[in-house]
N, C-alpha and C. Protein backbone atom coordinates (compact mmCIF):
# COMPACT_ATOMS: atom_id res chain seq x y z
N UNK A 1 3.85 -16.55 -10.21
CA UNK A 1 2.93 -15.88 -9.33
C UNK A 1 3.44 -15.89 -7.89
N UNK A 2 4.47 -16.83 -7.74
CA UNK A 2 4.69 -16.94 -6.24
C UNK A 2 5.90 -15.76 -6.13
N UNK A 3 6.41 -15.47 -6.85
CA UNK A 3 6.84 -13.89 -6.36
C UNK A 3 6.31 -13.17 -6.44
N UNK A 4 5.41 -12.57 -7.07
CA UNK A 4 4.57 -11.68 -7.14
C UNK A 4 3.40 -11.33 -5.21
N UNK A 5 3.18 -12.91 -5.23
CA UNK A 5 2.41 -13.10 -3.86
C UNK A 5 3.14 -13.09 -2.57
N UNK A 6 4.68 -13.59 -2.51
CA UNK A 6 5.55 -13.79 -1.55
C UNK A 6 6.88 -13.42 -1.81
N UNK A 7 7.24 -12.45 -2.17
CA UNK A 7 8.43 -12.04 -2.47
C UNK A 7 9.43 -12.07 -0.85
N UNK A 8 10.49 -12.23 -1.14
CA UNK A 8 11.45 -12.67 0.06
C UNK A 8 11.95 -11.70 0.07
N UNK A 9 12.41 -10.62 -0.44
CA UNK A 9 12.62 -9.61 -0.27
C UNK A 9 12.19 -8.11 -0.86
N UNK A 10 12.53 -6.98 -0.25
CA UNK A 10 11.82 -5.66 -0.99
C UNK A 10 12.49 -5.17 -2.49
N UNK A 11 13.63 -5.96 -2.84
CA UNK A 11 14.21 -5.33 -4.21
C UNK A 11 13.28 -6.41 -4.92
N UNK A 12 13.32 -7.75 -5.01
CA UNK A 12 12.46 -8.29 -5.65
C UNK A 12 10.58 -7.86 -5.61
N UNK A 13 10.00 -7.33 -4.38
CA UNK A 13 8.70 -6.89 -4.85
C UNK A 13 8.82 -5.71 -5.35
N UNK A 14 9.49 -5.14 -5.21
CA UNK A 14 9.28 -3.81 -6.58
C UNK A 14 10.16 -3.88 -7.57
N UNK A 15 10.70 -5.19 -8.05
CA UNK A 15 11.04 -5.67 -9.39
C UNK A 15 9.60 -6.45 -10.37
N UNK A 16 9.17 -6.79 -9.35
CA UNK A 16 7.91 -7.66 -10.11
C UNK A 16 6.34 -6.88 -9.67
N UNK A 17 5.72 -6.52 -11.01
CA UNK A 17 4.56 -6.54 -10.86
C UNK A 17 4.52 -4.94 -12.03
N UNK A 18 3.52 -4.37 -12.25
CA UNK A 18 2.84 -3.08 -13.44
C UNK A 18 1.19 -2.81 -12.46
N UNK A 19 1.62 -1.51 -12.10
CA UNK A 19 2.21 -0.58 -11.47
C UNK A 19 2.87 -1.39 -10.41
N UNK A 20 3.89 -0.98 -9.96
CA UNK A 20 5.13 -0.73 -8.76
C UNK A 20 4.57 -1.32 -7.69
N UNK A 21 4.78 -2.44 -6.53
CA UNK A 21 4.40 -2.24 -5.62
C UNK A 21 4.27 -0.86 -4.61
N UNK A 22 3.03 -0.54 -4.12
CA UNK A 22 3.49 0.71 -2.66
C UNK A 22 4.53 0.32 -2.00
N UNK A 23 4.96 1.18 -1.45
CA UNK A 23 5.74 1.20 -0.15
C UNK A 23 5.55 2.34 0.80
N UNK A 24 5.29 2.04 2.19
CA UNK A 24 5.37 3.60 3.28
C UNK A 24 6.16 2.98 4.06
N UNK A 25 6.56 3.88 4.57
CA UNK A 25 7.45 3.74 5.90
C UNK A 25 7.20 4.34 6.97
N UNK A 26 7.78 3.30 8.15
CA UNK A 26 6.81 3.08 9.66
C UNK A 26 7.97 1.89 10.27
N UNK A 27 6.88 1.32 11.15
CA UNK A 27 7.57 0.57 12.12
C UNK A 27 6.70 -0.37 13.05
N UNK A 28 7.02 -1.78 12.84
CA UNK A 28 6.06 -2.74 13.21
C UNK A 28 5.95 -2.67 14.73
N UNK A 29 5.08 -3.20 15.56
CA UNK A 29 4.71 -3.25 16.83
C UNK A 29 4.45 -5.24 17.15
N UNK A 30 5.20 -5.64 16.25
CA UNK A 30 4.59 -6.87 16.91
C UNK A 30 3.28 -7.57 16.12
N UNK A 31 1.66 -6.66 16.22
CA UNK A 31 0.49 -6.93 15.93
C UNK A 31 0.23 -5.80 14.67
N UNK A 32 1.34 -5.07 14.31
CA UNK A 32 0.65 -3.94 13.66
C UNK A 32 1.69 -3.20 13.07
N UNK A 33 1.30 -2.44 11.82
CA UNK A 33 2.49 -1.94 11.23
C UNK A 33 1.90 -0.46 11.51
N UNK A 34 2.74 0.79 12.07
CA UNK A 34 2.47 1.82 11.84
C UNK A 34 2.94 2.47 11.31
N UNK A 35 2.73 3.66 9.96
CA UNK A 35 3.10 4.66 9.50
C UNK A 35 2.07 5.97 9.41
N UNK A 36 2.23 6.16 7.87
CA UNK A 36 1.26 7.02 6.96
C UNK A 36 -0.07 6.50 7.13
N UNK A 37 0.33 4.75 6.34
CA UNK A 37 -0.53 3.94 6.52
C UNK A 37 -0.42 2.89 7.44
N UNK A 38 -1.92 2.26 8.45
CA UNK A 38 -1.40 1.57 9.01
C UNK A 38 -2.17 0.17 8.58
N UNK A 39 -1.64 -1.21 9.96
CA UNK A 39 -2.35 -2.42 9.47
C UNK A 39 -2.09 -2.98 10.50
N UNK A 40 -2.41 -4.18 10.64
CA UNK A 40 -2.45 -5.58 11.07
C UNK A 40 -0.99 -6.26 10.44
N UNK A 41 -0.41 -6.78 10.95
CA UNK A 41 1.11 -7.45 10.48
C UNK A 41 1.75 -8.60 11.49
N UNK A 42 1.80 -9.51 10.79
CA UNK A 42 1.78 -10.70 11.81
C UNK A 42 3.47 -10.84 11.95
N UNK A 43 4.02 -9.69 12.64
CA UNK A 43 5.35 -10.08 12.62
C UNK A 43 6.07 -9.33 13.76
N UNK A 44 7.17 -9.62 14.38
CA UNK A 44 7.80 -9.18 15.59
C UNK A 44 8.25 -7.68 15.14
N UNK A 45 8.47 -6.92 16.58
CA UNK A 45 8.87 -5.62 16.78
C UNK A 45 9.87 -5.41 16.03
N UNK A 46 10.36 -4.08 14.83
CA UNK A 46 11.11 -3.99 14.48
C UNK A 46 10.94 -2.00 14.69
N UNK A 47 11.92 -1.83 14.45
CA UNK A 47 12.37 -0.26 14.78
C UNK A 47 12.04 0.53 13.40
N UNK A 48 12.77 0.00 12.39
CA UNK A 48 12.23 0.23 11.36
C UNK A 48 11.67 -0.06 10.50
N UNK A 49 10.91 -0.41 9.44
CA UNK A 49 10.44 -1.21 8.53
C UNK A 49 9.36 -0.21 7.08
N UNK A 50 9.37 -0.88 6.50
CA UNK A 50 8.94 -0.85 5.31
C UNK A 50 7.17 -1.93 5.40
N UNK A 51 6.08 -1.09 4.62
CA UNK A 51 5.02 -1.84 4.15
C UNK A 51 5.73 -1.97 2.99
N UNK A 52 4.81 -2.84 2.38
CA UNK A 52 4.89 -2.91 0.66
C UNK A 52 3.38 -3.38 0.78
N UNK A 53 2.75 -3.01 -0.43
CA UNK A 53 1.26 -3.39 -1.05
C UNK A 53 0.96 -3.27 -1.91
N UNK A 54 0.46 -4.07 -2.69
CA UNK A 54 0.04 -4.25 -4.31
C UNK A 54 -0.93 -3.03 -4.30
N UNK A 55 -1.16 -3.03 -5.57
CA UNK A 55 -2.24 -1.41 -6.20
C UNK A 55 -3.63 -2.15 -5.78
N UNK A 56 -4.07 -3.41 -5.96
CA UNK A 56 -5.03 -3.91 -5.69
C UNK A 56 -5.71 -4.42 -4.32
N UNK A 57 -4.21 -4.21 -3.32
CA UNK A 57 -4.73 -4.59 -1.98
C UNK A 57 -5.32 -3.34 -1.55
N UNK A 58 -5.28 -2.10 -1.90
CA UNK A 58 -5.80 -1.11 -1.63
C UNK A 58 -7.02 -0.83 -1.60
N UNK A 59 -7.45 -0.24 -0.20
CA UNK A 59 -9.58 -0.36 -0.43
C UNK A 59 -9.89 1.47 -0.37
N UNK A 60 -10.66 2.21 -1.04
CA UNK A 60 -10.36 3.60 -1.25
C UNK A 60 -12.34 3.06 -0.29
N UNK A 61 -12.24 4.48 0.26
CA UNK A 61 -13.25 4.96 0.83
C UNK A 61 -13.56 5.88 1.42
N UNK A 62 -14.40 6.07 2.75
CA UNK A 62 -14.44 6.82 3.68
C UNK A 62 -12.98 7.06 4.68
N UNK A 63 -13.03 8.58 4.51
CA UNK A 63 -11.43 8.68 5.90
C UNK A 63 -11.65 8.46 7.03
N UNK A 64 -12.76 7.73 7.62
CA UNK A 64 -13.19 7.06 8.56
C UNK A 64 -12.67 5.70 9.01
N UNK A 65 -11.35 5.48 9.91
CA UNK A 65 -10.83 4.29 10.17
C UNK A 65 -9.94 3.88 8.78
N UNK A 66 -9.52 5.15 8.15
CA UNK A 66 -8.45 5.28 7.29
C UNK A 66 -7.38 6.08 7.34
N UNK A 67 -7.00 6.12 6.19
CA UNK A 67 -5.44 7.23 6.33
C UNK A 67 -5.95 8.15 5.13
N UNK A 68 -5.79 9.39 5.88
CA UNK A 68 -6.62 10.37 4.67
C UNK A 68 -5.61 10.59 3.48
N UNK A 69 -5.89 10.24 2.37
CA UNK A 69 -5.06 10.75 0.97
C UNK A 69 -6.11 11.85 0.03
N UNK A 70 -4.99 12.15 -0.75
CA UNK A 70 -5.79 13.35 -1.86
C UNK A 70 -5.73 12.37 -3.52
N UNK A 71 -6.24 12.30 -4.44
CA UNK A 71 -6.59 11.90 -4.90
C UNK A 71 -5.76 12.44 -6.23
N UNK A 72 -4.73 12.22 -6.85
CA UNK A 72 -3.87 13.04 -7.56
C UNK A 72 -3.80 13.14 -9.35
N UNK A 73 -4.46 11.41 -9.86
CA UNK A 73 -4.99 11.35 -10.74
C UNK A 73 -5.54 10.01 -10.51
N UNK A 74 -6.48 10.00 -12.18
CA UNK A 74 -7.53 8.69 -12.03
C UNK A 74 -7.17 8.05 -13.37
N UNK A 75 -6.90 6.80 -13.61
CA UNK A 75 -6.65 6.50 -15.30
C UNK A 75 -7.76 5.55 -15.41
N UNK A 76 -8.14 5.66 -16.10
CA UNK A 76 -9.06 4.49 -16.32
C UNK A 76 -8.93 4.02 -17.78
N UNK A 77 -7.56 3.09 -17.77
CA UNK A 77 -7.10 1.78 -18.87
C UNK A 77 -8.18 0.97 -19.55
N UNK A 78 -8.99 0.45 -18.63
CA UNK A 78 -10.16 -0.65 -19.47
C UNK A 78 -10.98 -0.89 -18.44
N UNK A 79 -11.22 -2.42 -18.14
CA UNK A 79 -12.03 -2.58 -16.69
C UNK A 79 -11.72 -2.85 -15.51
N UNK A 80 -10.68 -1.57 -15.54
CA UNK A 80 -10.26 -1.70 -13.78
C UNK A 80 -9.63 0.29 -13.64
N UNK A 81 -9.56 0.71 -12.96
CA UNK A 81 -8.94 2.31 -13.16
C UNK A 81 -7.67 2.56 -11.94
N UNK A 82 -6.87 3.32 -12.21
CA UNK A 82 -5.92 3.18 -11.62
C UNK A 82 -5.92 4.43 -10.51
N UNK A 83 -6.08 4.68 -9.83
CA UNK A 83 -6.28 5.69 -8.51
C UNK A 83 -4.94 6.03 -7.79
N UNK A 84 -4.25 7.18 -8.08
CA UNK A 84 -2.57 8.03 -7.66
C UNK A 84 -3.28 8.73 -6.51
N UNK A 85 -2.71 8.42 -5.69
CA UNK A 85 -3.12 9.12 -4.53
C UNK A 85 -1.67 9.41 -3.85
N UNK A 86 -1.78 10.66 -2.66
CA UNK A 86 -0.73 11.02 -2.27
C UNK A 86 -1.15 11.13 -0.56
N UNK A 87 -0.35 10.55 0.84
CA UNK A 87 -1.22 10.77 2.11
C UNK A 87 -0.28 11.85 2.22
N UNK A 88 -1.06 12.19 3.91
CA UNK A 88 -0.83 13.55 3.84
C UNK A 88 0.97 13.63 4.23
N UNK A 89 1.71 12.12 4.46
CA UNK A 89 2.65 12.06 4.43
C UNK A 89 3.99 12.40 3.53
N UNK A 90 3.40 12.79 2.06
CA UNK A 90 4.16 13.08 1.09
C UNK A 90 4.11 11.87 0.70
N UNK A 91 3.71 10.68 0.83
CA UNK A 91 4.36 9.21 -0.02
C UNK A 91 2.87 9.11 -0.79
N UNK A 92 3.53 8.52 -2.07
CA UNK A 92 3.05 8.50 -3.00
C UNK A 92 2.06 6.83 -3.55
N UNK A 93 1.12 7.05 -3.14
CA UNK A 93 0.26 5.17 -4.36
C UNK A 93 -0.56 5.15 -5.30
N UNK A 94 -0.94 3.95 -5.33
CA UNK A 94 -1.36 3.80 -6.62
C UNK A 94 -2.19 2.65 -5.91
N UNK A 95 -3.49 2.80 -6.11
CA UNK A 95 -4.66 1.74 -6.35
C UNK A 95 -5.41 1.28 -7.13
N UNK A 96 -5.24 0.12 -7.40
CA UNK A 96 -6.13 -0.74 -8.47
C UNK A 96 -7.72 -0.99 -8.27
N UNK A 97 -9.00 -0.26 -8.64
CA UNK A 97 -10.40 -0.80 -8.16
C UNK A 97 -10.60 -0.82 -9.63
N UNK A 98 -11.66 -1.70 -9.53
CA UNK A 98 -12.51 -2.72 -10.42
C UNK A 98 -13.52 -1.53 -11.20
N UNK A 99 -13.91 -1.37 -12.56
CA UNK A 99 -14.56 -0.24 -13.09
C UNK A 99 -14.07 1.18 -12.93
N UNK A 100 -14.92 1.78 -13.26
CA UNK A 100 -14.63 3.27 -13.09
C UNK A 100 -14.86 3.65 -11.73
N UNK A 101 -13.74 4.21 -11.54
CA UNK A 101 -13.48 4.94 -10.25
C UNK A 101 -14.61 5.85 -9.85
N UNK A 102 -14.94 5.63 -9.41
CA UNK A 102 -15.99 6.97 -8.28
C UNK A 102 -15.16 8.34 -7.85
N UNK A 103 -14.41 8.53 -7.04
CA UNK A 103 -13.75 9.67 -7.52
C UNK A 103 -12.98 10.39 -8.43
N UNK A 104 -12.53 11.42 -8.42
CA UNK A 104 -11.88 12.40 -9.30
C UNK A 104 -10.61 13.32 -8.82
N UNK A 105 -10.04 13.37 -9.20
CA UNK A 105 -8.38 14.10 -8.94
C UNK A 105 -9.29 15.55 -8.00
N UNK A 106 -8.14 15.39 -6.98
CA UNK A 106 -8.47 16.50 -5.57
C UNK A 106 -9.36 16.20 -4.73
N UNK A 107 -10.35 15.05 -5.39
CA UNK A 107 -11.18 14.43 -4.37
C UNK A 107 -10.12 13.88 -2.55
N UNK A 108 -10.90 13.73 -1.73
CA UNK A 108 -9.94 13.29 -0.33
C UNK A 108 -10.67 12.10 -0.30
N UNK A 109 -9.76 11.00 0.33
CA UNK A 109 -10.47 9.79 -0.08
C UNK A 109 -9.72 8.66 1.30
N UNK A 110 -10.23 7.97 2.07
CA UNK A 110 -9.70 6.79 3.14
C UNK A 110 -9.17 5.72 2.35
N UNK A 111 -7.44 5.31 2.60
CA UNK A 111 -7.44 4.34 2.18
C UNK A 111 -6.45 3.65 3.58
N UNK A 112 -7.05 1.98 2.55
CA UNK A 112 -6.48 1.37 4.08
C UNK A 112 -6.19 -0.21 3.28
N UNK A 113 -5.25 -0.57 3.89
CA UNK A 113 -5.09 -2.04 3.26
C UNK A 113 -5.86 -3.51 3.69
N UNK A 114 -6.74 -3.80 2.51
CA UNK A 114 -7.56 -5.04 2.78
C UNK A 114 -7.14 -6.03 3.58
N UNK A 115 -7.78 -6.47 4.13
CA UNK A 115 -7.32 -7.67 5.60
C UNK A 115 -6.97 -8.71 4.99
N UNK A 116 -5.67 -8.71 5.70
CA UNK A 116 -4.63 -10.11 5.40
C UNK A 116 -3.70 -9.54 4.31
N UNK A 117 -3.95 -8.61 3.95
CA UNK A 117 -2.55 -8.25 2.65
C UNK A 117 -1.36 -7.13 3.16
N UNK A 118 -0.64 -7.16 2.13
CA UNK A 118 0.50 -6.06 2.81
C UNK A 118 1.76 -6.78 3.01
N UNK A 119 2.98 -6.39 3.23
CA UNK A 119 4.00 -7.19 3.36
C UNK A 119 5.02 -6.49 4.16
N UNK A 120 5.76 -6.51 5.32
CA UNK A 120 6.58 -6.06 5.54
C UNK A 120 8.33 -6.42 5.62
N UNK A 121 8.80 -5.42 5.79
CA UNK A 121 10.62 -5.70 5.31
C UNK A 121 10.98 -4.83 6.41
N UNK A 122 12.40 -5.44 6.76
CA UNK A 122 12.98 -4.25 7.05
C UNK A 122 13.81 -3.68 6.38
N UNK A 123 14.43 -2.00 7.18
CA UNK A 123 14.14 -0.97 6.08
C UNK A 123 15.41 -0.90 5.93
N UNK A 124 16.35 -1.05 6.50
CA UNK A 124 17.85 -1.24 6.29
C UNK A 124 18.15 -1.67 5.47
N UNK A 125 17.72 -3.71 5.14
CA UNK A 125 18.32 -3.92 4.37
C UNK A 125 17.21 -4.84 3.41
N UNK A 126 16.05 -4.53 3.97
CA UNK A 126 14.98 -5.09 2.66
C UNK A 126 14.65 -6.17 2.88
N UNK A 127 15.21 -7.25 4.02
CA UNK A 127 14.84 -8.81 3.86
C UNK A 127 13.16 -8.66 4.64
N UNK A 128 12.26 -9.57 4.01
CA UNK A 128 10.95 -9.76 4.74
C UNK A 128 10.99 -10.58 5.96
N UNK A 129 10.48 -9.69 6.80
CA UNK A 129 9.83 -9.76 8.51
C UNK A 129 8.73 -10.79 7.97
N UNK A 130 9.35 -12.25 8.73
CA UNK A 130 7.86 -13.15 8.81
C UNK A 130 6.59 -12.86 8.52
């Protein structure tokens, strides 16, 4: 589990885990990662960088104090459904919520990464930014 939770680098978090870790690309500020999607990131200025985020750190909602995505398909496996969403960036995720999904493919939907999760790398060469 401790790679899965702390991976040291970006080839190892998207070696481990069903579905794929996310990834967008952006560029940390120090207090904050900005891209497609943005966050909170407790790590020094880098020029370029990489998020990574599990399907489950993902919170779908209002595009209110989110990053607007379209909603591309919905699976719903057993008791949890899998939510493909695409921002308006062209990059592609995947969110894990609990039951049946509330929306439906083409629906527009806010997503944003739950506080305290997320991981960043840089984008060159993949090693994780503190």
């Amino acid at each position: 589990m401790a790679l899965y939770r702390d991976p040291a680098s970006l080839a190892v978090a998207r070696f481990i885990g069903s579905p794929s870790i996310n990834t967008v690309a952006g560029r940390t500020t120090g207090a904050r990662f900005d891209g497609a999607l943005s966050c909170t990131a407790r790590v020094g200025a880098c020029a370029a960088a990489v998020l990574a985020v599990r399907p489950e750190q993902l919170v779908l909602g209002s595009a209110i104090d989110a990053s607007p995505a379209v909603v591309t398909l919905v699976e719903p496996p057993g008791p949890e459904s899998l939510v493909r969403l695409r921002l308006r960036s062209g990059e592609d995720l995947v969110a894990r919520v609990a039951g049946e999904a509330t929306c439906r493919t083409g629906d527009e939907v806010g997503v944003r990464v739950a506080p305290g999760e997320g991981l960043c790398f840089r984008a060159g060469d993949g090693a994780r930014l503190a």
